[in-house]
N, C-alpha and C. Protein backbone atom coordinates (compact mmCIF):
# COMPACT_ATOMS: atom_id res chain seq x y z
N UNK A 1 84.82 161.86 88.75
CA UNK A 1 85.99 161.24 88.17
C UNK A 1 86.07 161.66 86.70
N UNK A 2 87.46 162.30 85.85
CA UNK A 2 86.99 162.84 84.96
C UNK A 2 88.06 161.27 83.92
N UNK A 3 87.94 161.60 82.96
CA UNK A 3 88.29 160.51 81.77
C UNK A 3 89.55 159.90 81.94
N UNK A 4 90.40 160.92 82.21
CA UNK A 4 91.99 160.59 82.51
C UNK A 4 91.65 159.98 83.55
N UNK A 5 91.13 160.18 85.02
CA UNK A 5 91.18 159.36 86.16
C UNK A 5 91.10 158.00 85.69
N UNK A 6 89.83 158.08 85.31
CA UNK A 6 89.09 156.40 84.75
C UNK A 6 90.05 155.83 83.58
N UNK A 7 90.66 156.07 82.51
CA UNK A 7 91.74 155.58 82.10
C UNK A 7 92.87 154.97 82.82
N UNK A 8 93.82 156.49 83.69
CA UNK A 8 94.86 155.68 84.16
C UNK A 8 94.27 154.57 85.04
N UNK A 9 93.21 154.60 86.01
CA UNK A 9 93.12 153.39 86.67
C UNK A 9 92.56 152.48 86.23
N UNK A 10 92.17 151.77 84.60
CA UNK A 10 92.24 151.33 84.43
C UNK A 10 93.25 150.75 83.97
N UNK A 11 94.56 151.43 83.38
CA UNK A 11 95.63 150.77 83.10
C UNK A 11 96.32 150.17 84.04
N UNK A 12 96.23 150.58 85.56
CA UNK A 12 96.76 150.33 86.93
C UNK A 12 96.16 148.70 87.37
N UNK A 13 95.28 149.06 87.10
CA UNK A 13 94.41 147.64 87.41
C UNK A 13 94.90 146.35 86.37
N UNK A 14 95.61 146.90 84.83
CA UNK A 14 95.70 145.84 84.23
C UNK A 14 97.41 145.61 84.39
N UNK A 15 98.04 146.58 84.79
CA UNK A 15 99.62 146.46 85.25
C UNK A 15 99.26 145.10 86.11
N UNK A 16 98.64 145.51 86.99
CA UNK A 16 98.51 144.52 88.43
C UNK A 16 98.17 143.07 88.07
N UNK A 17 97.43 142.53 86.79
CA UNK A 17 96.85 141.31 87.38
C UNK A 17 97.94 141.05 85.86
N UNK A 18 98.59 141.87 84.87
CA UNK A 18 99.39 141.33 84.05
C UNK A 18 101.09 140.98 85.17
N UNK A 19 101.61 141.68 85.69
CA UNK A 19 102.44 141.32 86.94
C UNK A 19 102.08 139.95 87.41
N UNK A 20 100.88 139.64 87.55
CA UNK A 20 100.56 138.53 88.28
C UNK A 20 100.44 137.66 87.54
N UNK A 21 100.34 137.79 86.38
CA UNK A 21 99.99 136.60 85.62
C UNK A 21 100.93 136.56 85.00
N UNK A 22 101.92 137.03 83.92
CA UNK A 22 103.63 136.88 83.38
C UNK A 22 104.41 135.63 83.97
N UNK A 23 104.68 135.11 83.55
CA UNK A 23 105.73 134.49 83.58
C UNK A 23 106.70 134.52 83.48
N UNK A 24 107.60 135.45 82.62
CA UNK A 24 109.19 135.84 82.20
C UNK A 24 108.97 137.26 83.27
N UNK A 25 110.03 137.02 84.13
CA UNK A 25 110.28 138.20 85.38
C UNK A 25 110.67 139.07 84.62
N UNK A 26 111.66 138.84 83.70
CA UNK A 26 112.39 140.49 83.18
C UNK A 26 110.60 141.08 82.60
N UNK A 27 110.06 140.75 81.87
CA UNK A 27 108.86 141.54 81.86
C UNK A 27 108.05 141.70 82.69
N UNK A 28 107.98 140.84 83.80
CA UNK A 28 107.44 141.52 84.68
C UNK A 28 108.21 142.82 85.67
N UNK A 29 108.99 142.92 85.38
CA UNK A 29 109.64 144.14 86.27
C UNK A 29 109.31 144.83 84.73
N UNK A 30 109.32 145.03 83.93
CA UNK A 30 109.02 146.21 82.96
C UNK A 30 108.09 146.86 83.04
N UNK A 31 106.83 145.45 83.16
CA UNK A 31 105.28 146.12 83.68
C UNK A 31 105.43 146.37 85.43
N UNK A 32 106.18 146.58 85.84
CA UNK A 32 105.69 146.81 87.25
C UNK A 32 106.40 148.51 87.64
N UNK A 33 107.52 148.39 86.49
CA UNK A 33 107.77 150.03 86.30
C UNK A 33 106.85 150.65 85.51
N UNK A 34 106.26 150.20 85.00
CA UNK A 34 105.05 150.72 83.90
C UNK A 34 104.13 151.19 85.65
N UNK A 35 103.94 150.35 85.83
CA UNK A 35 102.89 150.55 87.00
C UNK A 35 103.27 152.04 87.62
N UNK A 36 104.41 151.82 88.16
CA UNK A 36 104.88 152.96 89.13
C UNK A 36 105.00 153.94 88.36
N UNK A 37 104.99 154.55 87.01
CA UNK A 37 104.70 155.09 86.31
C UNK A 37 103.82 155.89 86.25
N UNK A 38 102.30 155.03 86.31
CA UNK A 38 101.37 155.53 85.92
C UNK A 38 101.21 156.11 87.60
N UNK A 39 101.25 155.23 88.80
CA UNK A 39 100.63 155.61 89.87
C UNK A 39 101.66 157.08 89.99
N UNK A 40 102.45 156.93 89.69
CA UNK A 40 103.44 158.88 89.76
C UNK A 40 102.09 159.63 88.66
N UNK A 41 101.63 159.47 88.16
CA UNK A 41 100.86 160.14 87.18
C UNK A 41 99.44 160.32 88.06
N UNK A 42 98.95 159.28 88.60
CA UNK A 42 97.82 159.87 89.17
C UNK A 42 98.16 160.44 90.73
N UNK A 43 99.47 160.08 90.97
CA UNK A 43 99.77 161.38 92.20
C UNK A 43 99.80 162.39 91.83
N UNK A 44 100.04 162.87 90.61
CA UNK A 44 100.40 164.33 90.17
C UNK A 44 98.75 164.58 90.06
N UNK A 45 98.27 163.94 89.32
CA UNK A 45 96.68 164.52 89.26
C UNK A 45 95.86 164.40 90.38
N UNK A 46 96.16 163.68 91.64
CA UNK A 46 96.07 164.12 93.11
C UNK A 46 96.49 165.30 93.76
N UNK A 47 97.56 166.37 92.75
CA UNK A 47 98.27 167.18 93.25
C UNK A 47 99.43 167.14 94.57
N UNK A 48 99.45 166.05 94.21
CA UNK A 48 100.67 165.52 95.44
C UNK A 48 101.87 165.28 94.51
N UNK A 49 102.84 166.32 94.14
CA UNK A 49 103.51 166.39 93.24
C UNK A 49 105.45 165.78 94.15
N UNK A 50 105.11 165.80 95.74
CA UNK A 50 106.22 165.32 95.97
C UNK A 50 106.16 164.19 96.42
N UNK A 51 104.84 163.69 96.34
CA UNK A 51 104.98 161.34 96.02
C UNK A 51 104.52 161.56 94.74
N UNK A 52 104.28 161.91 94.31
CA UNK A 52 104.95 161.62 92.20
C UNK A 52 106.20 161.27 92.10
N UNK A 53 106.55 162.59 92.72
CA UNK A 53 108.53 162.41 92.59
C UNK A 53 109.09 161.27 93.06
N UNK A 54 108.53 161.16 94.16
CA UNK A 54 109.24 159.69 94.95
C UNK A 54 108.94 158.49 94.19
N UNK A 55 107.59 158.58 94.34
CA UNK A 55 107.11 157.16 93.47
C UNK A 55 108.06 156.84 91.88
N UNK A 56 108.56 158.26 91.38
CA UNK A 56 108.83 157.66 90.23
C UNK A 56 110.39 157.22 90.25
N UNK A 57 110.80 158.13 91.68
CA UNK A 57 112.09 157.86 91.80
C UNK A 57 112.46 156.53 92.42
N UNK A 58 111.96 156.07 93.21
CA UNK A 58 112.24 154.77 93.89
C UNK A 58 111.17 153.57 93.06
N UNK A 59 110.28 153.72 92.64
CA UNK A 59 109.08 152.87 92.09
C UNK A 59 109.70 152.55 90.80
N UNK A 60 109.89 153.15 90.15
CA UNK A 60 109.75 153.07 88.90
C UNK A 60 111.88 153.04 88.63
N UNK A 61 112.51 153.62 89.31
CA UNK A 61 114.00 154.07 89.09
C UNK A 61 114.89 152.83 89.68
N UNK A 62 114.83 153.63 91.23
CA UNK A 62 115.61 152.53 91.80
C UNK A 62 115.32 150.95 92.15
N UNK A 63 113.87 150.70 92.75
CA UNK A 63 113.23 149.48 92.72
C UNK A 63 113.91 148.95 91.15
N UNK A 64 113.29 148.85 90.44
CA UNK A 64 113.47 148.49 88.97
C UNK A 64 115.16 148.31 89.09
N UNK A 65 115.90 148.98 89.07
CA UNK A 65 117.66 148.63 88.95
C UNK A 65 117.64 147.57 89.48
N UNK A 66 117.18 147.77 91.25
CA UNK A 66 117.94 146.81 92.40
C UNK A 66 116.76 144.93 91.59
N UNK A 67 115.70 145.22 90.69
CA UNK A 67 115.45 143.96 90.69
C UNK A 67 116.14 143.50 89.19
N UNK A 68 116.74 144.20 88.49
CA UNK A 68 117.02 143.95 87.01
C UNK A 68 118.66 143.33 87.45
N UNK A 69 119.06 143.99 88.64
CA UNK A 69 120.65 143.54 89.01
C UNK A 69 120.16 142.29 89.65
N UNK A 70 119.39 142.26 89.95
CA UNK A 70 119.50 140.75 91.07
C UNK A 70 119.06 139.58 90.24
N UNK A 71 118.22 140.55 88.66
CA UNK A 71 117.93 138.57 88.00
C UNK A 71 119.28 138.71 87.34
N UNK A 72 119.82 139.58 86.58
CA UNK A 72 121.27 139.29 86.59
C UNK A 72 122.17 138.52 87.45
N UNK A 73 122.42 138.74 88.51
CA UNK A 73 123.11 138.22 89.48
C UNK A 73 122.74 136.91 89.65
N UNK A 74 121.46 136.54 89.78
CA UNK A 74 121.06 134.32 89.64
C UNK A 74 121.34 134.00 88.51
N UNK A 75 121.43 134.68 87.63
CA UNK A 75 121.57 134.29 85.88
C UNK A 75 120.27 133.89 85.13
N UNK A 76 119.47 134.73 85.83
CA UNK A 76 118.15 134.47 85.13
C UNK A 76 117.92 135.28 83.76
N UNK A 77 118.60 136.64 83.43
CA UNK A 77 118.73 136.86 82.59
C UNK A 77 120.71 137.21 82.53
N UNK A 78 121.09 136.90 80.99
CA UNK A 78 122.10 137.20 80.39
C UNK A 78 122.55 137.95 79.64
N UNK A 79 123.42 138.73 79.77
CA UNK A 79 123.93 139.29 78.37
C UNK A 79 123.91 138.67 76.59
N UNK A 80 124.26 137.70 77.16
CA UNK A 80 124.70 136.81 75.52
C UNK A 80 123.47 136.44 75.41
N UNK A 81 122.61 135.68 75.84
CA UNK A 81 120.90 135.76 75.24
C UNK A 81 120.34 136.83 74.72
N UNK A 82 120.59 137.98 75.44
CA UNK A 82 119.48 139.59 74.91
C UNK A 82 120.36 139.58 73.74
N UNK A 83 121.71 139.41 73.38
CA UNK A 83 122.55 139.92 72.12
C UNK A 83 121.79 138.66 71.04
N UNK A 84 121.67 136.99 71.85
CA UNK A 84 121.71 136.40 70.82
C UNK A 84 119.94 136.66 70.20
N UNK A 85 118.72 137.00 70.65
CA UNK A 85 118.04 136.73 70.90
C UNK A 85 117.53 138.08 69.59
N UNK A 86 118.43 139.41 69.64
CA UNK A 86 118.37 140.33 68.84
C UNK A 86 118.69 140.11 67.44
N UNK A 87 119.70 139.09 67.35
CA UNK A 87 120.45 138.69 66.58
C UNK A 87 119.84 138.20 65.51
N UNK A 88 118.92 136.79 65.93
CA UNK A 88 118.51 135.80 65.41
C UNK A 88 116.64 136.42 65.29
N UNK A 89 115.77 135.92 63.95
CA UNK A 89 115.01 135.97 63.37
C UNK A 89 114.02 135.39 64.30
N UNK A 90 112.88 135.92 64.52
CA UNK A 90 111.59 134.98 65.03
C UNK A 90 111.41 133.89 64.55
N UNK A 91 111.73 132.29 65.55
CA UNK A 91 111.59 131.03 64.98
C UNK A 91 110.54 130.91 64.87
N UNK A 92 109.41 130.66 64.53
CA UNK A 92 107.93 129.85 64.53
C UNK A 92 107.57 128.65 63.81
């Protein structure tokens, strides 16, 4: 196993239990395209360069749309929050 192996799967391993542990979904679909990301990265260094492609195309592309439209669609996330949210200063 050379350094890059042992890196990306460690970042794979921490996608996975940060997914699981998040609470705010819109970040968890960020880290879960992060994920599909990296696993397109260690397909390529598997030399399986056409599930790279896929993985990054459906994993990371389309998956990711079809779940970013659907918390849209319950109103879990909004337009006018991400604007107001940019807007306004870190309360603490």
């Amino acid at each position: 196993m050379t350094l890059l192996d042992g890196i990306l799967l460690t970042f794979l391993i921490i996608c996975a239990v940060a997914v699981s542990v998040k609470r705010n979904l819109l970040a968890s679909i960020v880290i879960y395209m992060g994920f599909s990301l990296i696993m397109s990265v260690i397909w390529l260094t598997l030399e399986a360069p056409d599930l790279a492609i896929t993985e990054a195309a459906v994993g990371a592309g389309v998956t990711g749309l079809l779940f970013l439209a659907t918390l849209k669609k319950i109103h879990a996330i909004k337009a006018d929050d991400v604007r107001d949210r940019e807007d306004k200063p870190d309360e603490k």
